[in-house]
C-alpha atoms as a PDB file:
ATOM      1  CA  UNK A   1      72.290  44.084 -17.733  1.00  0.00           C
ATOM      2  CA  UNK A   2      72.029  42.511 -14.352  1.00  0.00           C
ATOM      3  CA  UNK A   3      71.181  38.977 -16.477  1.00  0.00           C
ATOM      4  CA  UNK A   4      73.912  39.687 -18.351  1.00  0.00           C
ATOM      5  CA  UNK A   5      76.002  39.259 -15.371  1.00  0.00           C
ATOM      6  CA  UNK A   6      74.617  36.535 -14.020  1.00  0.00           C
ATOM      7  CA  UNK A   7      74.668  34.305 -17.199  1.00  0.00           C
ATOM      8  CA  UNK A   8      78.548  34.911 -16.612  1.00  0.00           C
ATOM      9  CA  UNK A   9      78.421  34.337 -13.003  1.00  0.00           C
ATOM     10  CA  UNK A  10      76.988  30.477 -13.812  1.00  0.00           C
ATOM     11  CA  UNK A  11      79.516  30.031 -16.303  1.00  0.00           C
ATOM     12  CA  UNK A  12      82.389  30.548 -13.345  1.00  0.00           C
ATOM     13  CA  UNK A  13      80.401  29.151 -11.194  1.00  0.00           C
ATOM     14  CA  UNK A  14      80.422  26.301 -13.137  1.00  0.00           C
ATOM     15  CA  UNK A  15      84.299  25.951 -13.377  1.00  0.00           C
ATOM     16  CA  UNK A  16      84.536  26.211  -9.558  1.00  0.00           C
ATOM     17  CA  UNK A  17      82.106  23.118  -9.609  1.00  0.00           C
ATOM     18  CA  UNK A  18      84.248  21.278 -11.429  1.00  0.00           C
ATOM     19  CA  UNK A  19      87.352  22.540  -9.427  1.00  0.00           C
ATOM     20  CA  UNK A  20      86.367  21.426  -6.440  1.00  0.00           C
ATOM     21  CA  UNK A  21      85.199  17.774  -7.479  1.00  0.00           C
ATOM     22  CA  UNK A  22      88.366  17.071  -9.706  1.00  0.00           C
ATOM     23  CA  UNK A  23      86.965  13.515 -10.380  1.00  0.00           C
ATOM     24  CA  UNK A  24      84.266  15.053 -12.415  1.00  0.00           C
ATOM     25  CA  UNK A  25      86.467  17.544 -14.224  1.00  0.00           C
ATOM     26  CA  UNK A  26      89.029  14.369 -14.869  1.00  0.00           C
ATOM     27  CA  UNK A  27      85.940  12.878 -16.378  1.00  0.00           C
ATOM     28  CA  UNK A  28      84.280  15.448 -18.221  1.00  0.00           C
ATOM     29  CA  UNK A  29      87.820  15.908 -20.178  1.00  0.00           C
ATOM     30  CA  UNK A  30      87.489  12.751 -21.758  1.00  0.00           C
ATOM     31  CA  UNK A  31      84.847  13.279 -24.702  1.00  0.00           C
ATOM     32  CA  UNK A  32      86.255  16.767 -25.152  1.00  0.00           C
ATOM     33  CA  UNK A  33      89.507  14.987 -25.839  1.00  0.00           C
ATOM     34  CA  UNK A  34      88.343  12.537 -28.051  1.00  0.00           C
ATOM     35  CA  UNK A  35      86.259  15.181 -30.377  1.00  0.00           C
ATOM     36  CA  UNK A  36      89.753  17.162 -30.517  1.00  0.00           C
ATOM     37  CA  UNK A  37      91.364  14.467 -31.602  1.00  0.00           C
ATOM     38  CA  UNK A  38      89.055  13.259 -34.343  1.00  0.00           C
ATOM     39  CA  UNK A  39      88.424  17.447 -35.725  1.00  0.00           C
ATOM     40  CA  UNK A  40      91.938  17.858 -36.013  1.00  0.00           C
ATOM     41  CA  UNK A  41      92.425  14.133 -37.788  1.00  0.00           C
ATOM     42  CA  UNK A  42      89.947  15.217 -39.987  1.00  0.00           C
ATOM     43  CA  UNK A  43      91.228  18.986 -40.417  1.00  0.00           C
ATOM     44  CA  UNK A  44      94.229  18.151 -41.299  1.00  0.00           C
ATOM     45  CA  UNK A  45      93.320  15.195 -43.881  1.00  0.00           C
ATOM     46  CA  UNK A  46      91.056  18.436 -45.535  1.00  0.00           C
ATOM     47  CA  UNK A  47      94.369  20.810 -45.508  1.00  0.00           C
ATOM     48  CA  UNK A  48      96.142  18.446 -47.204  1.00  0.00           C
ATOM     49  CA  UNK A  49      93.515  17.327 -49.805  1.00  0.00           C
ATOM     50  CA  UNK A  50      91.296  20.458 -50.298  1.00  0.00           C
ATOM     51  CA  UNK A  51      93.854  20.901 -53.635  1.00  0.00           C
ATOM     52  CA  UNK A  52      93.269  18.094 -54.923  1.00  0.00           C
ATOM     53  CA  UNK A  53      89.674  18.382 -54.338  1.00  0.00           C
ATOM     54  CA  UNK A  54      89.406  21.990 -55.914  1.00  0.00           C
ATOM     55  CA  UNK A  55      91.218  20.605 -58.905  1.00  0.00           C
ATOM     56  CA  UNK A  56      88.728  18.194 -59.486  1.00  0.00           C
ATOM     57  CA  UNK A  57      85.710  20.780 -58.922  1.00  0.00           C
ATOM     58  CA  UNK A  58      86.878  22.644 -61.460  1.00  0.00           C
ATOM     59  CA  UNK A  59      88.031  21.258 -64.495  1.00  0.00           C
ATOM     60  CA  UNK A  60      87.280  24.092 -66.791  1.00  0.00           C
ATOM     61  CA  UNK A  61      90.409  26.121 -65.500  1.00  0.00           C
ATOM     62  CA  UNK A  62      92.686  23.063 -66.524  1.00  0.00           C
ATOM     63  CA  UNK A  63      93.677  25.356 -69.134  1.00  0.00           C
ATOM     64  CA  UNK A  64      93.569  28.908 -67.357  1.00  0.00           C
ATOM     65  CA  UNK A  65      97.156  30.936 -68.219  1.00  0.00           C
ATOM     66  CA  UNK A  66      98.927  31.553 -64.758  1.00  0.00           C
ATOM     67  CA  UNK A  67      98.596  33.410 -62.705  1.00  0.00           C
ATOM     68  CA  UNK A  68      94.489  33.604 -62.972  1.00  0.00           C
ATOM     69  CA  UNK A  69      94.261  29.394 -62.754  1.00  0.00           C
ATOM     70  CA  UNK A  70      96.480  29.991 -59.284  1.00  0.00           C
ATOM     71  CA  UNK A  71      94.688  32.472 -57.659  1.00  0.00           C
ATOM     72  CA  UNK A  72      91.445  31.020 -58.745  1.00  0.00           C
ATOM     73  CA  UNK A  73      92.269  27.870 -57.239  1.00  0.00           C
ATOM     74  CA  UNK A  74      94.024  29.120 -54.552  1.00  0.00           C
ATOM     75  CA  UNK A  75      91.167  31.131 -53.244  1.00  0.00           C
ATOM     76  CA  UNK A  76      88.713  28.602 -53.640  1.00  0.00           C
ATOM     77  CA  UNK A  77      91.082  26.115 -51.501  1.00  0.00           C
ATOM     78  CA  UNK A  78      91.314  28.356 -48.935  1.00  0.00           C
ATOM     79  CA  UNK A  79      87.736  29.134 -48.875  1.00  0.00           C
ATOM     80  CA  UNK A  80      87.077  25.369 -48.355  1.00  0.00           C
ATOM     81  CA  UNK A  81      89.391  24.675 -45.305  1.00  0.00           C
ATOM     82  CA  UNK A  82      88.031  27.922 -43.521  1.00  0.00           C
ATOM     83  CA  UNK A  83      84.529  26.449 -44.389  1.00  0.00           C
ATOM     84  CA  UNK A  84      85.626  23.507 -43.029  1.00  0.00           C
ATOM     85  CA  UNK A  85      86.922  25.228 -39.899  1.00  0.00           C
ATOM     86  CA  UNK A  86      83.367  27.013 -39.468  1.00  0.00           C
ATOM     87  CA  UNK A  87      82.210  23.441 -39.669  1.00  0.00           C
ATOM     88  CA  UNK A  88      84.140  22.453 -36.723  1.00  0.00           C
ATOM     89  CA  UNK A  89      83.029  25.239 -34.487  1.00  0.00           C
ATOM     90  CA  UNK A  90      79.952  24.638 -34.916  1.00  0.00           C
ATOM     91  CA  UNK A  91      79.463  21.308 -34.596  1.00  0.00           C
ATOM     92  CA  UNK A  92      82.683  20.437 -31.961  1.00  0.00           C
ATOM     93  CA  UNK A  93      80.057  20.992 -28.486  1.00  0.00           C
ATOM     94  CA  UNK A  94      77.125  19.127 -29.916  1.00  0.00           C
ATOM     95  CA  UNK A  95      79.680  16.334 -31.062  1.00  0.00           C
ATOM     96  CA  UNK A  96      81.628  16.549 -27.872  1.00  0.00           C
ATOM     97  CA  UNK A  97      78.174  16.313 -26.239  1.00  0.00           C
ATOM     98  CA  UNK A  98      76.909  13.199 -28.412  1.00  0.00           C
ATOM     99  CA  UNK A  99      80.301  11.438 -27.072  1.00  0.00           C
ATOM    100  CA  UNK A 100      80.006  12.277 -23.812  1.00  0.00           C
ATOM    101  CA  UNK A 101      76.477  11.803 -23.297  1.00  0.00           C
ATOM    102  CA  UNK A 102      76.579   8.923 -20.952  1.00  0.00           C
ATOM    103  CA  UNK A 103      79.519  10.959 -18.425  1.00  0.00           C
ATOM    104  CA  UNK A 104      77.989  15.076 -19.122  1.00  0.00           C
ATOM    105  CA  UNK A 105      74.257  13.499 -17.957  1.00  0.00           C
ATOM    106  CA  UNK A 106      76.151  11.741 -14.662  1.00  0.00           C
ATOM    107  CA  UNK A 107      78.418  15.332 -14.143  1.00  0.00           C
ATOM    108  CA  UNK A 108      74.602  17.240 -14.600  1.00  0.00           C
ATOM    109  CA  UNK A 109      73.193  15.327 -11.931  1.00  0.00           C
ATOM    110  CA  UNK A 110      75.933  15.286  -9.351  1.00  0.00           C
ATOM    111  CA  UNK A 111      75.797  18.768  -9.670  1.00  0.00           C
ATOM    112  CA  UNK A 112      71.783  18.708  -8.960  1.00  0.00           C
ATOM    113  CA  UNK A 113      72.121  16.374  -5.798  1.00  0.00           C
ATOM    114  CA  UNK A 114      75.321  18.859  -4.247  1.00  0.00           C
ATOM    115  CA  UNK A 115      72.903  21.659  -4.668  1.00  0.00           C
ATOM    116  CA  UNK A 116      69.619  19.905  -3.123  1.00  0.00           C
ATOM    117  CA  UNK A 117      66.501  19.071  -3.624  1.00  0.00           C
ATOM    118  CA  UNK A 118      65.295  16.816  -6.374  1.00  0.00           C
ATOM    119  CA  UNK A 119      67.450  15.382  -8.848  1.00  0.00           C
ATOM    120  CA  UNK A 120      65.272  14.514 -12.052  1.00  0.00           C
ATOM    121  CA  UNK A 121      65.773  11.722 -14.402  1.00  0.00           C
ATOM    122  CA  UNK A 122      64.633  10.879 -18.078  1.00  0.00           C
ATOM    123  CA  UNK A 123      64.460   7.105 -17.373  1.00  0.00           C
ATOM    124  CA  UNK A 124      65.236   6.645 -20.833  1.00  0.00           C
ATOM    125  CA  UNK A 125      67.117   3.953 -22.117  1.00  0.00           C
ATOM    126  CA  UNK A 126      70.703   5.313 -23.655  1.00  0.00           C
ATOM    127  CA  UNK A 127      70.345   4.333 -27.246  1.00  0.00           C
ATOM    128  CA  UNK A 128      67.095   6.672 -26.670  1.00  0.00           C
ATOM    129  CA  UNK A 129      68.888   9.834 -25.121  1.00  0.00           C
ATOM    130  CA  UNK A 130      71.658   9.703 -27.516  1.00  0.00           C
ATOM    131  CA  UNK A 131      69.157   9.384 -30.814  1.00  0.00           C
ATOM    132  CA  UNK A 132      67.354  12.771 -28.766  1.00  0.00           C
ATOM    133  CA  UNK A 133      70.423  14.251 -28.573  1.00  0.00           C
ATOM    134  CA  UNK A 134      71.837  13.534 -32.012  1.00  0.00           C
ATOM    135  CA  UNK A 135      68.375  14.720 -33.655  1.00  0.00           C
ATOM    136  CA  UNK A 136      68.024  17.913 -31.305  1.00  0.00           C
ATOM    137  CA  UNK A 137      71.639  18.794 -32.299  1.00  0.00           C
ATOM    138  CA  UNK A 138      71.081  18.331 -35.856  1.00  0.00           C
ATOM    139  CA  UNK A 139      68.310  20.829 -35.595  1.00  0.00           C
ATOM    140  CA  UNK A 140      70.558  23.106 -33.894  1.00  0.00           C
ATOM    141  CA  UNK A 141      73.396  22.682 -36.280  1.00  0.00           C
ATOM    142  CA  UNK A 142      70.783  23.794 -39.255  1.00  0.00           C
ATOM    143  CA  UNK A 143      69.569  26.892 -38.104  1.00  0.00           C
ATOM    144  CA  UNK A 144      72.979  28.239 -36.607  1.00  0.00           C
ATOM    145  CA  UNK A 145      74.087  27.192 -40.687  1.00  0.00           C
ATOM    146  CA  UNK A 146      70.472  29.574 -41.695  1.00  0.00           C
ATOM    147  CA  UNK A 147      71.704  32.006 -40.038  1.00  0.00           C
ATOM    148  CA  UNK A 148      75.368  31.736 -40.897  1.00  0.00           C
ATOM    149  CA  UNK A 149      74.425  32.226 -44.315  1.00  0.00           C
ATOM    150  CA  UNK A 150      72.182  35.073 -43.639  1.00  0.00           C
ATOM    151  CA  UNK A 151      74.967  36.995 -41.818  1.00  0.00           C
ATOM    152  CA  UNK A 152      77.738  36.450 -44.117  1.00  0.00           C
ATOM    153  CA  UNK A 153      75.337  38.042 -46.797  1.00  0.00           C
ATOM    154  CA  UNK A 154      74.556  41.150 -44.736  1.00  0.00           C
ATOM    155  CA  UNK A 155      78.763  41.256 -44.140  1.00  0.00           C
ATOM    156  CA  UNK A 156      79.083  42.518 -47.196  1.00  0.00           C
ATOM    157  CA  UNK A 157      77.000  45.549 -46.377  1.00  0.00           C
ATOM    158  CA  UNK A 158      79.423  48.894 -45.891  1.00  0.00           C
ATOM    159  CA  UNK A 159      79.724  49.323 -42.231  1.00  0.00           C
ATOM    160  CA  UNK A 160      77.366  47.467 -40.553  1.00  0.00           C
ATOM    161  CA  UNK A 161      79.025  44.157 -41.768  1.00  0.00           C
ATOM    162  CA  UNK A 162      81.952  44.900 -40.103  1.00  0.00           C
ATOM    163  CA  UNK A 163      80.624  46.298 -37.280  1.00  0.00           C
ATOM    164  CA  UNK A 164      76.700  44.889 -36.234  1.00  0.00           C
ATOM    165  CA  UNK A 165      77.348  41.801 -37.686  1.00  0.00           C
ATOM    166  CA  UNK A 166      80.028  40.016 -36.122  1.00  0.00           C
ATOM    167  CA  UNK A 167      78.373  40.822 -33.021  1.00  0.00           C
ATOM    168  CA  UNK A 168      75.373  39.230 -34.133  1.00  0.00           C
ATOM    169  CA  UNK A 169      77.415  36.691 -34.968  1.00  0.00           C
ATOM    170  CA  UNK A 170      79.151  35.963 -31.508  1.00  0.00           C
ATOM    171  CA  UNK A 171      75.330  36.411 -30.139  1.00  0.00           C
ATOM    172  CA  UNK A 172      73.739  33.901 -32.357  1.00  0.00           C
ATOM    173  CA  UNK A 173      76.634  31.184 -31.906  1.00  0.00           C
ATOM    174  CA  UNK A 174      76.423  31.763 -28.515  1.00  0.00           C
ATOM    175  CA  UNK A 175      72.584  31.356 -27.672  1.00  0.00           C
ATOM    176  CA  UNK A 176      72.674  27.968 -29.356  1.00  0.00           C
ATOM    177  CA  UNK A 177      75.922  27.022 -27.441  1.00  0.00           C
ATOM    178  CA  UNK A 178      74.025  27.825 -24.243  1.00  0.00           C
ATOM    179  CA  UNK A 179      71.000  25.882 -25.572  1.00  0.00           C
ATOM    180  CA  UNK A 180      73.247  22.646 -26.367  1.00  0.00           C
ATOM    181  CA  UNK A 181      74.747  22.778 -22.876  1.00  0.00           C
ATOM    182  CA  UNK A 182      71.970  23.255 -20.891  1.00  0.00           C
ATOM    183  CA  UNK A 183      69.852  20.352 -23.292  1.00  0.00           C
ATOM    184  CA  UNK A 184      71.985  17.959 -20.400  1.00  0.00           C
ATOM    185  CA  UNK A 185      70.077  19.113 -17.422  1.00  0.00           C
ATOM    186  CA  UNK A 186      66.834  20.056 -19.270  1.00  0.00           C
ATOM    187  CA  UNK A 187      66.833  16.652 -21.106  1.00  0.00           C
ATOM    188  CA  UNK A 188      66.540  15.011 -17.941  1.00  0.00           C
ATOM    189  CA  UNK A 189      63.332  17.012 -16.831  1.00  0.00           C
ATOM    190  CA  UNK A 190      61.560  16.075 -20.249  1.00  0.00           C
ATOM    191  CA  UNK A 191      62.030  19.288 -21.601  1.00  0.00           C
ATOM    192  CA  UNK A 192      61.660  19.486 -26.063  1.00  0.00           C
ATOM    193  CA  UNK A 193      63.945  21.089 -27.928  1.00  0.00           C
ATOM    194  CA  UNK A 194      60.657  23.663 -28.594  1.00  0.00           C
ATOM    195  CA  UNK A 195      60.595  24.280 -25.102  1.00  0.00           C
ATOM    196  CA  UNK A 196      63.610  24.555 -24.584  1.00  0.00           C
ATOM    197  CA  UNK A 197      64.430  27.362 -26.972  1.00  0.00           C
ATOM    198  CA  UNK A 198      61.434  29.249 -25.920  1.00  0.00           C
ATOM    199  CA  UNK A 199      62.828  28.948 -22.005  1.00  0.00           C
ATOM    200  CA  UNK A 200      65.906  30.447 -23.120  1.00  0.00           C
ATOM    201  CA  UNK A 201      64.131  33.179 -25.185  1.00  0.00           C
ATOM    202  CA  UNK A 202      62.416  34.305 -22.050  1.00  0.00           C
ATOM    203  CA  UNK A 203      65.410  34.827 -20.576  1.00  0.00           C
ATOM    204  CA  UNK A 204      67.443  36.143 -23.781  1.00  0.00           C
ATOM    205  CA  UNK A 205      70.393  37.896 -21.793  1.00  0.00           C
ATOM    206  CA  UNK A 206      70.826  35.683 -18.962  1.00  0.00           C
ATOM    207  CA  UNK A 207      71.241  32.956 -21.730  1.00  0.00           C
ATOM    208  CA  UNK A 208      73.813  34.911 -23.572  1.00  0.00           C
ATOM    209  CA  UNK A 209      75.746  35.817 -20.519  1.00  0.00           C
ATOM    210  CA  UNK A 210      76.168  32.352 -20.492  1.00  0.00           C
ATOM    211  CA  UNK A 211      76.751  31.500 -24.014  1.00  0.00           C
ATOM    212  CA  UNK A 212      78.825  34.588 -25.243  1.00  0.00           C
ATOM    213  CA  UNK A 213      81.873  34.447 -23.593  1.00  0.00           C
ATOM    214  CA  UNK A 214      81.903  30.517 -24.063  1.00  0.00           C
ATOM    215  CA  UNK A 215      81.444  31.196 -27.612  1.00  0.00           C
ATOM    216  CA  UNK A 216      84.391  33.216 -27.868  1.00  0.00           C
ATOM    217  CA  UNK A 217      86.330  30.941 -25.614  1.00  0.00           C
ATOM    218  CA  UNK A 218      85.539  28.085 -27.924  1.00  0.00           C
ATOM    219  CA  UNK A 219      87.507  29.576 -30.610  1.00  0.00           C
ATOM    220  CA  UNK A 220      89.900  27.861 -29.226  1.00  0.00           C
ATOM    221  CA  UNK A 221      89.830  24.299 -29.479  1.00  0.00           C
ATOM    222  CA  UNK A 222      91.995  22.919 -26.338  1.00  0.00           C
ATOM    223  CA  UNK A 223      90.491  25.754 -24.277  1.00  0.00           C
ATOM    224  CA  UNK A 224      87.143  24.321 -25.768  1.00  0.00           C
ATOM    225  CA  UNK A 225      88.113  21.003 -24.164  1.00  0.00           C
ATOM    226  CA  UNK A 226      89.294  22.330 -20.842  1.00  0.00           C
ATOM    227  CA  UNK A 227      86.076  24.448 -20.073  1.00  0.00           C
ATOM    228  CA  UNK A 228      83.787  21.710 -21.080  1.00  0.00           C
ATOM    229  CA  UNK A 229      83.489  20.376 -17.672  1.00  0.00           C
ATOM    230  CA  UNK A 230      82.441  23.337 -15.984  1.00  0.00           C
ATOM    231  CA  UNK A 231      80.155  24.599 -18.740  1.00  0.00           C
ATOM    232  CA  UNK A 232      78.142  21.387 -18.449  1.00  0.00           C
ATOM    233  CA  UNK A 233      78.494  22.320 -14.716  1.00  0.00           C
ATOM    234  CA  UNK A 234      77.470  25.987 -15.244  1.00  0.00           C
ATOM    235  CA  UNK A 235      74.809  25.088 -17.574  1.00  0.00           C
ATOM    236  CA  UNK A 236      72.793  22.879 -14.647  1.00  0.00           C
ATOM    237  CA  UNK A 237      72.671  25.365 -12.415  1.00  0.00           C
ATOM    238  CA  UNK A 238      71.707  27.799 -15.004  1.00  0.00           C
ATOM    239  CA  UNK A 239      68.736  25.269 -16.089  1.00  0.00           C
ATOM    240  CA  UNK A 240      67.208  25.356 -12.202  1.00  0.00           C
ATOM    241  CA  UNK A 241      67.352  29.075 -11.971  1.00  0.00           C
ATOM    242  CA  UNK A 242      65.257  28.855 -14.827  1.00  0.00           C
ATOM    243  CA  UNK A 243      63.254  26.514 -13.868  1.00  0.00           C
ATOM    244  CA  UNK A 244      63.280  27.013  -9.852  1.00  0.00           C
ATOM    245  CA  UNK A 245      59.974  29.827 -10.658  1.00  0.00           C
ATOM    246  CA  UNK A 246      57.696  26.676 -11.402  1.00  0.00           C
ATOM    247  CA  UNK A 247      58.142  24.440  -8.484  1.00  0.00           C
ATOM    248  CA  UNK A 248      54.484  23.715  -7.422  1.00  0.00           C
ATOM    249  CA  UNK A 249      53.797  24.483  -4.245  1.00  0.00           C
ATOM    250  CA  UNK A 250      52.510  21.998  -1.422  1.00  0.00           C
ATOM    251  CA  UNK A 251      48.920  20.824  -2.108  1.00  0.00           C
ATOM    252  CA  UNK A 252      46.415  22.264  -0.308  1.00  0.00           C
ATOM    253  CA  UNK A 253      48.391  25.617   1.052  1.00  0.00           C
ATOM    254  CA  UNK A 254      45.820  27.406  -1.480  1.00  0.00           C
ATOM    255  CA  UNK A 255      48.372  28.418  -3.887  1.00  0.00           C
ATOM    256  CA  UNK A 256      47.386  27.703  -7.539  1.00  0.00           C
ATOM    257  CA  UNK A 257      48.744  25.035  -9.519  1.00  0.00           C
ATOM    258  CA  UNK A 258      51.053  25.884 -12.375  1.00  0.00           C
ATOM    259  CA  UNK A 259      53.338  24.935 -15.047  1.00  0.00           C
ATOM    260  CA  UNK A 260      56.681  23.307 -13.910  1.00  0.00           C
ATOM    261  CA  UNK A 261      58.475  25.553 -17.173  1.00  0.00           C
ATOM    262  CA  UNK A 262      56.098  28.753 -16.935  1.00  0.00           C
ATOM    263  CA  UNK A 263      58.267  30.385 -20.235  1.00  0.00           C
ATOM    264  CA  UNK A 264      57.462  27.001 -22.481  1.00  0.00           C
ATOM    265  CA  UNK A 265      54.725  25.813 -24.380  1.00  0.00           C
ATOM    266  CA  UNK A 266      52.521  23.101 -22.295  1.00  0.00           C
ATOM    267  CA  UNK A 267      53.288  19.914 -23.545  1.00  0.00           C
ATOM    268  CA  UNK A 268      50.886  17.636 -26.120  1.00  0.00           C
ATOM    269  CA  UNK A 269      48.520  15.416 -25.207  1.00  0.00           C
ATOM    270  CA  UNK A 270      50.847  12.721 -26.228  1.00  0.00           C
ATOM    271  CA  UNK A 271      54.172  12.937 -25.115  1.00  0.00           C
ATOM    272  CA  UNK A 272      56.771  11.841 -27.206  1.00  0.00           C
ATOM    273  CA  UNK A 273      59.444  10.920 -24.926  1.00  0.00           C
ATOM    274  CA  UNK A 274      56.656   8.779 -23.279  1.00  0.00           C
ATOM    275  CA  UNK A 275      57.662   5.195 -23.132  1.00  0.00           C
ATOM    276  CA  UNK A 276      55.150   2.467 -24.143  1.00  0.00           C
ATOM    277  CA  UNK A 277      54.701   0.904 -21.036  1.00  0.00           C
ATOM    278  CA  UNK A 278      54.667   4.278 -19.535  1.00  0.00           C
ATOM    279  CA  UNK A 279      51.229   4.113 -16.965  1.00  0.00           C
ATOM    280  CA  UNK A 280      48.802   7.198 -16.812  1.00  0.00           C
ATOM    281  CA  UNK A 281      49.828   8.203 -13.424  1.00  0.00           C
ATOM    282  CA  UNK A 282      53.588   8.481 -14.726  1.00  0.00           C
ATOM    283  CA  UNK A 283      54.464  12.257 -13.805  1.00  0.00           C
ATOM    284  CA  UNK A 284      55.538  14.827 -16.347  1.00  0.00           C
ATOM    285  CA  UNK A 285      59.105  15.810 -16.748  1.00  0.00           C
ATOM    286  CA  UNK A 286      60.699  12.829 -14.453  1.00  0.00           C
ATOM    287  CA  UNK A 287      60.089  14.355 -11.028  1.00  0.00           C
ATOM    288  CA  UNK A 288      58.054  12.315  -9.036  1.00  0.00           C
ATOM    289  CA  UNK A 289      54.509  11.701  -8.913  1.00  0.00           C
ATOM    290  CA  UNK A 290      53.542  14.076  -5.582  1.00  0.00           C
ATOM    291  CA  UNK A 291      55.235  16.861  -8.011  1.00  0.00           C
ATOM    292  CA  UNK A 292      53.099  16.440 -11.130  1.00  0.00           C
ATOM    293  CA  UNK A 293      50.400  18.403 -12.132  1.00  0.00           C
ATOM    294  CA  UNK A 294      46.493  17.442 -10.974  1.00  0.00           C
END
């Protein structure tokens, strides 16, 4: 329970970041704004043509005596706008994130230099961090849509699907809201989307203390776009509590050497990320090379 807390804690903490350095929060408003814009463009195009689009999926109740043909295709419109909605909430941080990749990474590491200590850096070209991003989000979009399938199944079970399973539900979208946000900070460090998700597993309720009430904030689209700032924010210094465990220690104070991200897998012998001109003494992550690993 005491994670629980704390998730929450980084989340406000995160908004009194962004409070106190208005330029950033001015800043991190603008992709936010932009997504809104273009979801509720494109929601509204699908309101008004999701009739005409039902009509032409189903052709075989041309000829359906009213009211069945009405309700049928009634229903079925419906059913495709609130799809479409689901669509939206799902995908609006990861897009907002895409957009904003460039001004989120800048907020992540202003936030890393105000609190100290190293402030790590991909040194990835853009076009490269964005086609990371856009491929880890896609990855993330897919399994929150596996497992918004599987849970609208088990809601029609008596009970529990109105009970257990929206909470699921709220848990689920918020883990991989957490996960998206903190992909910023953790990005920078060379962190994999693998890694990633099993760093956040290891600390299941401190990530959904983060990611729940976000979740159900987000429901809200221009609320969505005002927190966005300070969940970028709240998401950095989430990432170095969880990663603040593995800094190495000094050489030669006789403490043993370990793994920078002790809750994820240790990288391949061929890192991916790796450029090609990328020397063998380059150290891991981005830090710098008296903090890699003998």
């Amino acid at each position: 329970m005491r994670d629980l807390g704390a998730g929450f804690g980084y989340l406000v903490k995160g908004q009194q970041w962004v409070g106190r350095h208005g330029r950033w929060f001015g800043i991190g408003l603008l992709p936010g704004l932009i997504t809104l814009v273009l979801y509720t463009g494109a929601l509204v195009g699908l309101a008004y043509g999701a009739d005409d689009l039902v009509s032409w999926a189903t052709p075989f109740a041309a000829d359906w005596s009213s009211p069945w043909q009405g309700l049928f295709r009634g229903f079925l419109t419906a059913l495709v706008w609130v799809f479409g909605l689901f669509l939206a909430v799902i995908t609006f941080t990861a897009v907002t994130l895409l957009v904003g990749q460039p001004f989120y990474e800048s907020l992540s590491e202003a936030v890393d230099r105000s609190e100290g200590g190293e402030v790590p850096r991909s040194g990835l070209p853009l076009w490269r961090e964005l086609w990371i991003s856009a491929r880890d989000s896609l990855r993330i979009v897919i399994r929150v849509a596996l497992y918004g399938v599987l849970l609208f199944a088990l809601g029609f079970v008596p009970v529990v699907g109105q009970t257990v399973v929206p909470v699921l539900g709220f848990c689920v979208t918020g883990f991989f809201l957490a996960e998206e946000l903190t992909a910023v900070a953790l990005q920078r460090r060379r962190v994999e989307l693998r890694e990633r998700l099993v760093l956040l597993r290891g600390r299941r309720m401190l990530t959904l203390g983060f990611g729940v009430p976000l979740a159900l904030a987000f429901l809200v689209p221009f609320v969505a776009v005002l927190l966005m700032p300070g969940a970028v924010a709240g998401a950095t210094l989430l990432v170095r509590d969880l990663t603040e465990d593995g800094e190495e220690a000094e050489p030669g104070d006789g403490t043993p050497d370990r793994h920078p991200y002790p809750h994820a897998h240790p990288r391949p012998a061929q890192d991916p990320y790796a450029s090609r001109n990328q020397g063998p003494s380059s150290a891991p992550y981005g830090f710098g090379k008296d903090e890699a690993r003998s």
